[in-house]
C-alpha atoms as a PDB file:
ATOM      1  CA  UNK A   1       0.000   0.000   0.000  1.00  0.00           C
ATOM      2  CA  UNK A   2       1.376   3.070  -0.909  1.00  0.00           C
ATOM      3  CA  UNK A   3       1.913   6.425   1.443  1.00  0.00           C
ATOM      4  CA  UNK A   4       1.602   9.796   0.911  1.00  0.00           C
ATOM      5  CA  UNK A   5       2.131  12.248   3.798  1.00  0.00           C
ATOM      6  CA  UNK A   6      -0.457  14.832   4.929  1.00  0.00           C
ATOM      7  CA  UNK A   7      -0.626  18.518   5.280  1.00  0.00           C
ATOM      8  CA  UNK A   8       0.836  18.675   8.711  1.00  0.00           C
ATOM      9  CA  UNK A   9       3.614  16.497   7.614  1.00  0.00           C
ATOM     10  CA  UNK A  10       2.637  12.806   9.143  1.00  0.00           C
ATOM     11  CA  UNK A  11       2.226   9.725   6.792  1.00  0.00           C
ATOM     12  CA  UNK A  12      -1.149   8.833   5.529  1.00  0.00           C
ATOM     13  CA  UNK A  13      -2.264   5.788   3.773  1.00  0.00           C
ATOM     14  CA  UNK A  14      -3.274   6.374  -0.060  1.00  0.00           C
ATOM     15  CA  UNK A  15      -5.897   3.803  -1.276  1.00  0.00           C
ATOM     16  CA  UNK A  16      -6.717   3.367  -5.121  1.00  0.00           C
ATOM     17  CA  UNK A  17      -9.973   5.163  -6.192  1.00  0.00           C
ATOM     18  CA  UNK A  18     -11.013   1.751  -7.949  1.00  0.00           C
ATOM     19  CA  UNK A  19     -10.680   0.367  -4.072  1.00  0.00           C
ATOM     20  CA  UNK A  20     -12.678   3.424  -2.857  1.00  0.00           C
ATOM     21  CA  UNK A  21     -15.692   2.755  -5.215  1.00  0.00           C
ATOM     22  CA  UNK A  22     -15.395  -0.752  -4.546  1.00  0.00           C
ATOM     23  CA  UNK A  23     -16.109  -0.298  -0.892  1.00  0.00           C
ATOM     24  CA  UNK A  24     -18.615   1.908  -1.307  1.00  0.00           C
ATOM     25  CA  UNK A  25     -20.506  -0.096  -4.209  1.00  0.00           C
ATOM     26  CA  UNK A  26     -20.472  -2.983  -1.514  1.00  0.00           C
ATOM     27  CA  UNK A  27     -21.497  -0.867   1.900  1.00  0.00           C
ATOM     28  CA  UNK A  28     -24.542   0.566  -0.296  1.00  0.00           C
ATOM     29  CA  UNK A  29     -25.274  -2.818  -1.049  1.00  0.00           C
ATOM     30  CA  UNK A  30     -25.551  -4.653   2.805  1.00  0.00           C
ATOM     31  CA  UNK A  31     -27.093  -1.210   4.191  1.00  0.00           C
ATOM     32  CA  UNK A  32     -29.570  -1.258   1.122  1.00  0.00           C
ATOM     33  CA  UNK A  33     -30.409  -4.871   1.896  1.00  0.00           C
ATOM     34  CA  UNK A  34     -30.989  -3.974   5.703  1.00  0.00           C
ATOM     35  CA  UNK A  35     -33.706  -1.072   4.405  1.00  0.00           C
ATOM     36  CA  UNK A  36     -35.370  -3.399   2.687  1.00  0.00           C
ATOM     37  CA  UNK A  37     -35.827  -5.637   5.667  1.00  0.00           C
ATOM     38  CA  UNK A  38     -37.101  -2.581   7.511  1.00  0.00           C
ATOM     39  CA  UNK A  39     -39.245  -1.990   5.450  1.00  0.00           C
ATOM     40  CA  UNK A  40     -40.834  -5.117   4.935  1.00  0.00           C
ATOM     41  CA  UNK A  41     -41.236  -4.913   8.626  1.00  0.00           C
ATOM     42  CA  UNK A  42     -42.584  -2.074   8.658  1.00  0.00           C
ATOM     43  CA  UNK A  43     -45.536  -3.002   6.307  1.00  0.00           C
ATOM     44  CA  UNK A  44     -46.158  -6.308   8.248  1.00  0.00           C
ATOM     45  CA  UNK A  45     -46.747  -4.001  11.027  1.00  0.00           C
ATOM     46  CA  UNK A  46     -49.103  -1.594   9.712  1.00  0.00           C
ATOM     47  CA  UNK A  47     -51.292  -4.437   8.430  1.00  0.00           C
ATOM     48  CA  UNK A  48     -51.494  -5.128  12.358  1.00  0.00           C
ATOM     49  CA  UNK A  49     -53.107  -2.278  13.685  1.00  0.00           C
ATOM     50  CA  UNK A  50     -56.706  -0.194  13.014  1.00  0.00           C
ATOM     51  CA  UNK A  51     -54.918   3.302  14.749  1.00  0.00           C
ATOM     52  CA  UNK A  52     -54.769   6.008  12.736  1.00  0.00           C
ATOM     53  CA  UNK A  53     -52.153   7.956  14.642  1.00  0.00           C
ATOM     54  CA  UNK A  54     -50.049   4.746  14.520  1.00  0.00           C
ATOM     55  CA  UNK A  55     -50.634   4.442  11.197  1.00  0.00           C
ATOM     56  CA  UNK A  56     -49.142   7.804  10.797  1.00  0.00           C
ATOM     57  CA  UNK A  57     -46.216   7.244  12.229  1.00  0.00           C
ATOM     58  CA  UNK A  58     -45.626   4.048   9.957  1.00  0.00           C
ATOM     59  CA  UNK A  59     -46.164   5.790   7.529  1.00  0.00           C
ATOM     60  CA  UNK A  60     -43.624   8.663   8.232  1.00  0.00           C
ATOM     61  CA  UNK A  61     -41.376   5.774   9.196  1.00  0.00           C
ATOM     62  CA  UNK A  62     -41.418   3.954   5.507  1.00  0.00           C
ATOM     63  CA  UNK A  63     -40.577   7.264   3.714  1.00  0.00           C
ATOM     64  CA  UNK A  64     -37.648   7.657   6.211  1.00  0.00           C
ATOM     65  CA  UNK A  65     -36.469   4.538   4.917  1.00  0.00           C
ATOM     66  CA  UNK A  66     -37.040   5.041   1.217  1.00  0.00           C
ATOM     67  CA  UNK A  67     -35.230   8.752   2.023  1.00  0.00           C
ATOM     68  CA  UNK A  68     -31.883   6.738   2.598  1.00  0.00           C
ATOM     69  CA  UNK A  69     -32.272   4.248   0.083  1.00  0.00           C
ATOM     70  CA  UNK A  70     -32.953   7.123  -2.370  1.00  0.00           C
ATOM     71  CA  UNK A  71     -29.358   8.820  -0.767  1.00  0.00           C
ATOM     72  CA  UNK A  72     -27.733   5.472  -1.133  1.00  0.00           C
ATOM     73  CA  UNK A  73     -28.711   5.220  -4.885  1.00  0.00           C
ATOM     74  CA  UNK A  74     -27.505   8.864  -5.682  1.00  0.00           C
ATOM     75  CA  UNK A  75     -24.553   7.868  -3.775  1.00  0.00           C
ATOM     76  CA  UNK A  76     -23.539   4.414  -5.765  1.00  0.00           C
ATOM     77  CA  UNK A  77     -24.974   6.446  -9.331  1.00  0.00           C
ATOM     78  CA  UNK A  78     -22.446   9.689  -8.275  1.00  0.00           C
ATOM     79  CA  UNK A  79     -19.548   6.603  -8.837  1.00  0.00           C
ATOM     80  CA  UNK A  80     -20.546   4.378 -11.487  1.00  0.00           C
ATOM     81  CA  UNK A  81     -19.175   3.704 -14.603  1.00  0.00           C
ATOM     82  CA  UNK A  82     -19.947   6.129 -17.681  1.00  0.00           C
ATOM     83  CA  UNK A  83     -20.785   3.920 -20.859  1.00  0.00           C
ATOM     84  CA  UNK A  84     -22.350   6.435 -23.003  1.00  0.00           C
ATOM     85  CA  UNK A  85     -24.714   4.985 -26.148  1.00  0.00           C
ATOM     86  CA  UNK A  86     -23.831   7.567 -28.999  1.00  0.00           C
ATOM     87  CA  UNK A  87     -26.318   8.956 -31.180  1.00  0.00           C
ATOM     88  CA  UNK A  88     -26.369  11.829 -33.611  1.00  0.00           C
ATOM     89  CA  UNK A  89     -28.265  14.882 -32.117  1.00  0.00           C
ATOM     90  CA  UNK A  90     -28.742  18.228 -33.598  1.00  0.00           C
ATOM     91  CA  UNK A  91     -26.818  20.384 -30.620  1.00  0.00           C
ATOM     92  CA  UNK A  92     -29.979  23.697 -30.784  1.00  0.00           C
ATOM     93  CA  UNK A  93     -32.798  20.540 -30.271  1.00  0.00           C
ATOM     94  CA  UNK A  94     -30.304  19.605 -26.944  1.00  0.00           C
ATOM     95  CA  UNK A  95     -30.409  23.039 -25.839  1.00  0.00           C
ATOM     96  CA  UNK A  96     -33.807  22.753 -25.823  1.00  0.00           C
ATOM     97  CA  UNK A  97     -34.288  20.057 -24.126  1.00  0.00           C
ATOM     98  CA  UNK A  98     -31.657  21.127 -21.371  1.00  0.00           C
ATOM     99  CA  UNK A  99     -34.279  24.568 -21.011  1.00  0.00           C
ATOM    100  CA  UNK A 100     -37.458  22.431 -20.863  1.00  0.00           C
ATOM    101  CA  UNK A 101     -35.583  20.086 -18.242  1.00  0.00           C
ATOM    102  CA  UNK A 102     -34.680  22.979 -16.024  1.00  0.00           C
ATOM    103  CA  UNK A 103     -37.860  24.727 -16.479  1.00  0.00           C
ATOM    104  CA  UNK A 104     -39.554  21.192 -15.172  1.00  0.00           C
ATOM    105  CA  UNK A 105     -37.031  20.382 -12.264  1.00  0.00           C
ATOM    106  CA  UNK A 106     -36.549  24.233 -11.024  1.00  0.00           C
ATOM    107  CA  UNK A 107     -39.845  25.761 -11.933  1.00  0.00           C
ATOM    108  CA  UNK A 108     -38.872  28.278  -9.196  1.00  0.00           C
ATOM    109  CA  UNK A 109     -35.597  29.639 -10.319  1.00  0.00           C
ATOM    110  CA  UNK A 110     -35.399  28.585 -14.116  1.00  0.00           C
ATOM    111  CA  UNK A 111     -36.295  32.309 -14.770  1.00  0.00           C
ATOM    112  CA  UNK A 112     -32.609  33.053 -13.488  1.00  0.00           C
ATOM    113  CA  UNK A 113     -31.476  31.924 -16.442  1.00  0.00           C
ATOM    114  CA  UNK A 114     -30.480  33.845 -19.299  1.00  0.00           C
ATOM    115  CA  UNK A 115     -29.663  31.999 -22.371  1.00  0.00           C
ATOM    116  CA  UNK A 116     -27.570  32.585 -25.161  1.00  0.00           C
ATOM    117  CA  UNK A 117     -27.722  29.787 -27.859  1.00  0.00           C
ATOM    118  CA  UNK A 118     -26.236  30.203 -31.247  1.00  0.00           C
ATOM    119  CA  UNK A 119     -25.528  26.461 -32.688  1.00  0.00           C
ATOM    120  CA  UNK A 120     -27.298  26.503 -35.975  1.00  0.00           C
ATOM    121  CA  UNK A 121     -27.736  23.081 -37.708  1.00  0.00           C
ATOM    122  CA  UNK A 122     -24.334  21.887 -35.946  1.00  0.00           C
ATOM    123  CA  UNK A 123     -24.847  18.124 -34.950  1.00  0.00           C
ATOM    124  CA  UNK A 124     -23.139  16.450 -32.179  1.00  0.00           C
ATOM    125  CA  UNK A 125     -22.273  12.579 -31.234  1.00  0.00           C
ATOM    126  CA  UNK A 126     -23.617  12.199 -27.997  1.00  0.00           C
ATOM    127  CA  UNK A 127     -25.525  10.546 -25.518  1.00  0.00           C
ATOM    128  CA  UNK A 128     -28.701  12.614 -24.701  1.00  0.00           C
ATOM    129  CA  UNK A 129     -29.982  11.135 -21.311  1.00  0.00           C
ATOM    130  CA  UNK A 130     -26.241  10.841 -19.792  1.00  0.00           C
ATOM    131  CA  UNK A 131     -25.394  14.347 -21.100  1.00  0.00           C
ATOM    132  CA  UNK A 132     -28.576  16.105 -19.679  1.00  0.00           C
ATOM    133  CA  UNK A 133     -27.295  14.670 -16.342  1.00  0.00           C
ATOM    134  CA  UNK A 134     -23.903  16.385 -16.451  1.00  0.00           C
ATOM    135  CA  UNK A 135     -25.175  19.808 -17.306  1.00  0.00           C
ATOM    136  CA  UNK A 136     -28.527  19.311 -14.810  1.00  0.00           C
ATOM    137  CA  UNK A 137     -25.484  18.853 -12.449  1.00  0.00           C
ATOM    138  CA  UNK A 138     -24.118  21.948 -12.825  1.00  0.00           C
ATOM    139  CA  UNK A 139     -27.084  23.811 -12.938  1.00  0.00           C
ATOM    140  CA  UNK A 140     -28.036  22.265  -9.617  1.00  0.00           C
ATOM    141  CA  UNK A 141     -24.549  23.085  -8.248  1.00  0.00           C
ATOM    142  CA  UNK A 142     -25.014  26.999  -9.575  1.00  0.00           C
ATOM    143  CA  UNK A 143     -28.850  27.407  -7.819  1.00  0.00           C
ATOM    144  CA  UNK A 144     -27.599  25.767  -4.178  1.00  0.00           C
ATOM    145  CA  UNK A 145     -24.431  27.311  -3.572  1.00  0.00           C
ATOM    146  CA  UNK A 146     -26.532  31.009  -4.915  1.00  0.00           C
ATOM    147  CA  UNK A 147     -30.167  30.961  -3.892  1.00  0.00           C
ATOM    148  CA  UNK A 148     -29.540  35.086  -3.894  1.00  0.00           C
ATOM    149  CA  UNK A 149     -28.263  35.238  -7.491  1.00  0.00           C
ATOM    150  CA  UNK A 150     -30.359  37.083  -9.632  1.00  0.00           C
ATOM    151  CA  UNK A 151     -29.120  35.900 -13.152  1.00  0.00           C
ATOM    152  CA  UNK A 152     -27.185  33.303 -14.386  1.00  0.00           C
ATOM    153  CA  UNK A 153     -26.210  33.226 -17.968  1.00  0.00           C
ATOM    154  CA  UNK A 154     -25.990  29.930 -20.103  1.00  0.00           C
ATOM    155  CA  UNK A 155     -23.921  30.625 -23.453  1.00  0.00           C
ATOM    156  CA  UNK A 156     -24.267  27.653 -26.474  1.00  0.00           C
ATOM    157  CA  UNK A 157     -22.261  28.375 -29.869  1.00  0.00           C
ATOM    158  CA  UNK A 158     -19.856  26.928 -31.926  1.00  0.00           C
ATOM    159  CA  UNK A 159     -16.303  27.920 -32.001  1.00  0.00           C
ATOM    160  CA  UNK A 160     -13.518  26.564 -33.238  1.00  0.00           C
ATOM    161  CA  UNK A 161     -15.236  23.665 -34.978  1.00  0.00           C
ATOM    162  CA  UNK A 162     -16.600  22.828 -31.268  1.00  0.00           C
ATOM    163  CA  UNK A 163     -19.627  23.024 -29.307  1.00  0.00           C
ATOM    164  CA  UNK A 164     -18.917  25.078 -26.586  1.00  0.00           C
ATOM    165  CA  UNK A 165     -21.381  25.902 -23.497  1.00  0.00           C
ATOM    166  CA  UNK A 166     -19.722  28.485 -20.832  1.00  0.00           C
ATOM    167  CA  UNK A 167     -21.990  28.937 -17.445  1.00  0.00           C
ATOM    168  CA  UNK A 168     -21.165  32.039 -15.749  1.00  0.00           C
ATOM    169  CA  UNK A 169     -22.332  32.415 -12.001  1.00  0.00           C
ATOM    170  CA  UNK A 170     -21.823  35.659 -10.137  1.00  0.00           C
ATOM    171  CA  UNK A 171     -19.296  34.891  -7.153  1.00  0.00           C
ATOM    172  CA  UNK A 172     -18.624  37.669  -4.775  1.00  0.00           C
ATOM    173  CA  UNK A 173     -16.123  35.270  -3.201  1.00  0.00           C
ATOM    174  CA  UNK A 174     -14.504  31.957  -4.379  1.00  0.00           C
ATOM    175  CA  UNK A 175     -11.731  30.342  -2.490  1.00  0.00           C
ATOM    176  CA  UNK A 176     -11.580  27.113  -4.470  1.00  0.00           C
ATOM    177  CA  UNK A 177      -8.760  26.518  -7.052  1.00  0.00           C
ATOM    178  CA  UNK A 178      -9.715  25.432 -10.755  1.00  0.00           C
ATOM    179  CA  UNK A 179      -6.863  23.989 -11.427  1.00  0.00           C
ATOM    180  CA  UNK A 180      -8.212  20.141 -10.808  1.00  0.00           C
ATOM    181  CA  UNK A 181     -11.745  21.188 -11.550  1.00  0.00           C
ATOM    182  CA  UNK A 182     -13.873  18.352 -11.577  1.00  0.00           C
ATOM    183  CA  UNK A 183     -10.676  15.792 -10.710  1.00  0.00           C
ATOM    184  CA  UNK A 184     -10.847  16.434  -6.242  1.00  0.00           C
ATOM    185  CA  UNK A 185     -13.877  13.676  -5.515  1.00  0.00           C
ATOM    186  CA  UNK A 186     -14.591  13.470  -2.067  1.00  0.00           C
ATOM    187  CA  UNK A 187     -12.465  17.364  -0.925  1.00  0.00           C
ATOM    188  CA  UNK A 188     -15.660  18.974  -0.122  1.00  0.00           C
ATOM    189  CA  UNK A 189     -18.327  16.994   1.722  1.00  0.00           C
ATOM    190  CA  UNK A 190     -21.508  18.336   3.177  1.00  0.00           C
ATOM    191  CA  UNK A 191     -24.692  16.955   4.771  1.00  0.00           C
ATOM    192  CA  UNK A 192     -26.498  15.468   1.615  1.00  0.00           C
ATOM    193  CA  UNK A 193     -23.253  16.112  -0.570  1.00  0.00           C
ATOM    194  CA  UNK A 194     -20.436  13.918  -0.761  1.00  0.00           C
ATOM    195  CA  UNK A 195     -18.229  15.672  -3.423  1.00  0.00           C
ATOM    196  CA  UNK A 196     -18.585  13.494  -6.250  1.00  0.00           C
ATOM    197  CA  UNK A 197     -20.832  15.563  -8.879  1.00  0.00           C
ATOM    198  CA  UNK A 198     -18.314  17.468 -10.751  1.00  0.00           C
ATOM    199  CA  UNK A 199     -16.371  14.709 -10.915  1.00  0.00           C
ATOM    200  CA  UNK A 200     -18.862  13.010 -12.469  1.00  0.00           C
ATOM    201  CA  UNK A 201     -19.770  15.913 -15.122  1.00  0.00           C
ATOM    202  CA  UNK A 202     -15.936  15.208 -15.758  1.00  0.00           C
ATOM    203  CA  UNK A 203     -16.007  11.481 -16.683  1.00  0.00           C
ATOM    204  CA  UNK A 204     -19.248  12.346 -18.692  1.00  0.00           C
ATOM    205  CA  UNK A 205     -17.485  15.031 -20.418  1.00  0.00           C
ATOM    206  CA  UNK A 206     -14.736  13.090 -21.610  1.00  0.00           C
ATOM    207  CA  UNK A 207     -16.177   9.973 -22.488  1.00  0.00           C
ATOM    208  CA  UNK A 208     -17.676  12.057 -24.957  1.00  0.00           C
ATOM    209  CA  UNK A 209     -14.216  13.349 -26.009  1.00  0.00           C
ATOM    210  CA  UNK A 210     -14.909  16.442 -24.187  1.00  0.00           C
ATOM    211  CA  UNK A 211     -13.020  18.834 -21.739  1.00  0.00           C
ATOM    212  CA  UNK A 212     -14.591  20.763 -18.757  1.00  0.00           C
ATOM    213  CA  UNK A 213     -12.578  24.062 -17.331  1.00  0.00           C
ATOM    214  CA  UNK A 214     -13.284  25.994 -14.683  1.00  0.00           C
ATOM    215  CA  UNK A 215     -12.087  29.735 -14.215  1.00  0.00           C
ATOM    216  CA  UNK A 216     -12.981  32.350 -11.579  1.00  0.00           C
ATOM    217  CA  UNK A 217     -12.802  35.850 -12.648  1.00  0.00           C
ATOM    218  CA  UNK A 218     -11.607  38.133  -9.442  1.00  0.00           C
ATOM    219  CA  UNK A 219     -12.269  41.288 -11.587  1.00  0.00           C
ATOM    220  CA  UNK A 220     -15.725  40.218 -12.597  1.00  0.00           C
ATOM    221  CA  UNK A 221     -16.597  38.382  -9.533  1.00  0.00           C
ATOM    222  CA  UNK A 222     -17.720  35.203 -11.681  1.00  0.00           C
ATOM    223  CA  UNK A 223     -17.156  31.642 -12.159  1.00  0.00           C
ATOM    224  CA  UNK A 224     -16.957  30.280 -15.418  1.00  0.00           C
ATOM    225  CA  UNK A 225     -17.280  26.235 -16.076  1.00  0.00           C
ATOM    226  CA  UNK A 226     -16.518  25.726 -19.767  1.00  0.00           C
ATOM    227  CA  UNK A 227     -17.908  22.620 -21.617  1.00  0.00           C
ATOM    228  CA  UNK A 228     -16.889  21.957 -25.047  1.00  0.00           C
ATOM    229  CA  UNK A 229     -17.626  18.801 -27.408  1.00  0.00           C
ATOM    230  CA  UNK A 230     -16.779  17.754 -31.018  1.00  0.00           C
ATOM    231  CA  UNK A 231     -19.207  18.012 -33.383  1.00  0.00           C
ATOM    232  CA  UNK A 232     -20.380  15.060 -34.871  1.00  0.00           C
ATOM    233  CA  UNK A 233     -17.951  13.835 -37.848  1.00  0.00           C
ATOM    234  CA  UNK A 234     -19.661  14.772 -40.249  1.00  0.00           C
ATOM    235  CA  UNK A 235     -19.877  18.315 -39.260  1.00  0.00           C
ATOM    236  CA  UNK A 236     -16.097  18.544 -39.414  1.00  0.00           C
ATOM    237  CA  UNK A 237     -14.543  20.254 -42.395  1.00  0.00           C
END
């Protein structure tokens, strides 16, 4: 097992990611297996009693325990593997779709939004239902670290013989570096939050032959996260 040696100098122990995921995969799996018991239980017990307060409290009890099997599956889905299924998709039609998502999952702040989409007929490889979930990522990431923000701006065009989508968030302060954007997993962990979307957006990225860049602007007071993607083959001079 390899060492590496911590900030204040002492040895730690460095474990493969592949071990990491592995661990995980398999603690999901027993605690999952344990919920399901519960639950089971649970439902043998309401059938045995006429209360309605008790009831209730069954009740409140089962969605407790679908709560942290729903955690556990966002949890095991935040590191699985990314095998995309390519098809051709005309990038303005995925723009659209992205709006109509956001408009559907964040009724409440989609309005934030201002969108700038210039992609003509350009057409891209891609898959559609794994891409939506690295930009609904982002977008998620942008409306719960700023519920204040009053506008975020979304930017789609073609440059450079790429598609190119730049999300700028106003940042009145930003302490993080960009230099390993989307490559830390695990550095920042909240209640919820265990550090593993952007990394994701990352491997989703480039297993389309993508890149994703971050950048914070001091002057401007804005972070930028830069996606760009080929365009399908065919669009290629």
């Amino acid at each position: 097992m390899a060492k590496a040696s911590s900030e204040d100098g002492s040895e730690s122990l460095s474990v493969p990611w592949t071990d990491i995921v592995r661990f995980v995969r398999q603690l999901s799996h027993d605690i999952r297996n344990n919920l399901n018991a519960a639950e089971l239980q649970s439902a043998y017990i309401d059938e045995l009693t006429d209360e309605a307060e008790l009831k209730s409290e069954i009740k409140r009890l089962r969605e407790m325990i679908a709560e942290i099997g729903s955690s556990l599956q966002r949890l095991t889905t935040g590191l699985g593997q990314i095998s995309p299924s390519f098809m051709s998709y005309r990038a303005a039609d995925f723009a659209e779709d992205l709006k109509q998502k956001i408009e559907e999952d964040y009724a409440d702040r989609a309005a934030k939004v201002k969108w700038e989409v210039q992609l003509g007929e350009a057409t891209l490889n891609i898959d559609p239902l794994l891409l939506e979930q690295a930009f609904m990522e982002l977008f998620s990431n942008a409306f719960q670290h700023e519920r204040n923000v009053t506008t975020l701006t979304a930017k789609a065009h073609i440059e450079n013989d790429r598609f190119t989508f730049t999300l700028r968030e106003p940042k009145a302060r930003f302490e993080t570096s960009t230099e390993k954007w989307g490559r830390e997993p695990l550095r920042k962990i909240s209640q919820g939050h265990y550090g593993l979307g952007l990394n994701r957006v990352r491997l989703i990225v480039e297993a389309h032959d993508g890149e994703l860049r971050g950048h914070y602007d001091q002057e401007a007071s804005v972070l930028l996260t830069t996606m760009t993607l080929p365009l399908s083959s065919k669009e290629r001079p």
